[in-house]
Protein backbone atom coordinates (compact mmCIF):
# COMPACT_ATOMS: atom_id res chain seq x y z
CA UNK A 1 -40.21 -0.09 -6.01
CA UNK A 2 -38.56 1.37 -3.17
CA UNK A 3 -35.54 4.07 -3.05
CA UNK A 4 -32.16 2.36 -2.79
CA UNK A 5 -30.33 3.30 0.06
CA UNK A 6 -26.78 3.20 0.18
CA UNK A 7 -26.22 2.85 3.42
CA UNK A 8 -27.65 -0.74 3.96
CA UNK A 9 -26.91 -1.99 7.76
CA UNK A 10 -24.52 -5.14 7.10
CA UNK A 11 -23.80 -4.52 3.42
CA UNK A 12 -21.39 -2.82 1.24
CA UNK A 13 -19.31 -2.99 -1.86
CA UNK A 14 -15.38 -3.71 -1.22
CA UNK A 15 -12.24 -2.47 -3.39
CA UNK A 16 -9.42 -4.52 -3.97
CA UNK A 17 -7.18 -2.30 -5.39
CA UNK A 18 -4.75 -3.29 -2.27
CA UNK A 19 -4.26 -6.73 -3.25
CA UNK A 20 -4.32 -6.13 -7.06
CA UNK A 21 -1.17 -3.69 -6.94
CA UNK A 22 0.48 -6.16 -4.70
CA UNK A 23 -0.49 -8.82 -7.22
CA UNK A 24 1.07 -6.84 -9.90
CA UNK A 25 3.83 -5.64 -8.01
CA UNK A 26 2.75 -1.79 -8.82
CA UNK A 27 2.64 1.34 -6.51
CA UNK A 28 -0.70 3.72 -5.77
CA UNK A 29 1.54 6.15 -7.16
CA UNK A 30 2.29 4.72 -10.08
CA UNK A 31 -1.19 3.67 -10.59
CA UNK A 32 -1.80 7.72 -9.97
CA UNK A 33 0.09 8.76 -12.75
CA UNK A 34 -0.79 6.29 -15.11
CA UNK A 35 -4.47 6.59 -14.75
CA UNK A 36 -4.15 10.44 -14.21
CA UNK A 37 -5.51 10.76 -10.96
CA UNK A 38 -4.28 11.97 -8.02
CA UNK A 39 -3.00 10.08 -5.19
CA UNK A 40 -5.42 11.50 -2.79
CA UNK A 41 -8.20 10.39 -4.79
CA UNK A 42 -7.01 6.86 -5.35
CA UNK A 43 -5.90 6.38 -1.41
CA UNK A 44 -9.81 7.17 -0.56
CA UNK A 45 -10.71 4.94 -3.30
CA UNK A 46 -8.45 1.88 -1.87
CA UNK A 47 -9.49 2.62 2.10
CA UNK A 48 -12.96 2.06 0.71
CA UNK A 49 -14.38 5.66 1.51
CA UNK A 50 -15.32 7.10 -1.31
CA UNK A 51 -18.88 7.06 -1.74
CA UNK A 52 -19.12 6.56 -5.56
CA UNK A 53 -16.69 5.79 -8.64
CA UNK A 54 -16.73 7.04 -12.42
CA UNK A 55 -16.81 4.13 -15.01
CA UNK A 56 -13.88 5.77 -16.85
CA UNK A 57 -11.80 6.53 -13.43
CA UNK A 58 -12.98 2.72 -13.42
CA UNK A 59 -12.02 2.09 -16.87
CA UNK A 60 -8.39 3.13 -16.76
CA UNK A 61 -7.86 1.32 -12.96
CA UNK A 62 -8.55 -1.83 -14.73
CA UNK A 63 -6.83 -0.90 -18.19
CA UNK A 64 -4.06 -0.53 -15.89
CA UNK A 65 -4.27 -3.33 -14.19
CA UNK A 66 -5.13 -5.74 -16.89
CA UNK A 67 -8.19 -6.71 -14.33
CA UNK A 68 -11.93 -6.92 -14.80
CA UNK A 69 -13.89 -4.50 -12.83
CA UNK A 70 -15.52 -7.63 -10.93
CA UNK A 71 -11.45 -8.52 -9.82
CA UNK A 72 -11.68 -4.78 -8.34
CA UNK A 73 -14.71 -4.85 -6.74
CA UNK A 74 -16.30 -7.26 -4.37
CA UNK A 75 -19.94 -6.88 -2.85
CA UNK A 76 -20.07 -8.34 0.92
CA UNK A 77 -22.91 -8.66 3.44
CA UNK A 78 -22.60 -9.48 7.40
């Protein structure tokens, strides 16, 4: 079986975290300091470039949230 590569031309995996704090009427910066993260690291996780996620930085988004991580994240090709 062949490497993965991340990088796939015309595919990549999308985060909603945009449209689930306007959904639930929440800031990033409240979602900062109740997952204990910082704000930096939650803005490049809601742009959509950061390159990898931990399933308990994962975990608490979606505690949070009161989302599945499937509501989160969305996988799209071209």
């Amino acid at each position: 079986m062949p490497p993965i590569n991340e990088d796939i031309e015309g595919t990549r995996i999308m985060v909603k975290l945009d449209d689930l704090l306007y959904a639930r009427r929440m800031t990033l910066t409240e979602l900062a300091e109740r997952v204990g993260l910082t704000l930096a690291n939650l803005s490049i996780l809601k742009t959509g470039k950061a390159k990898a996620i931990r399933f308990s930085t994962l975990a608490a988004i979606c505690r949070e949230l009161g989302c599945q991580p499937g509501d989160l994240l969305a996988y799209e090709t071209d």
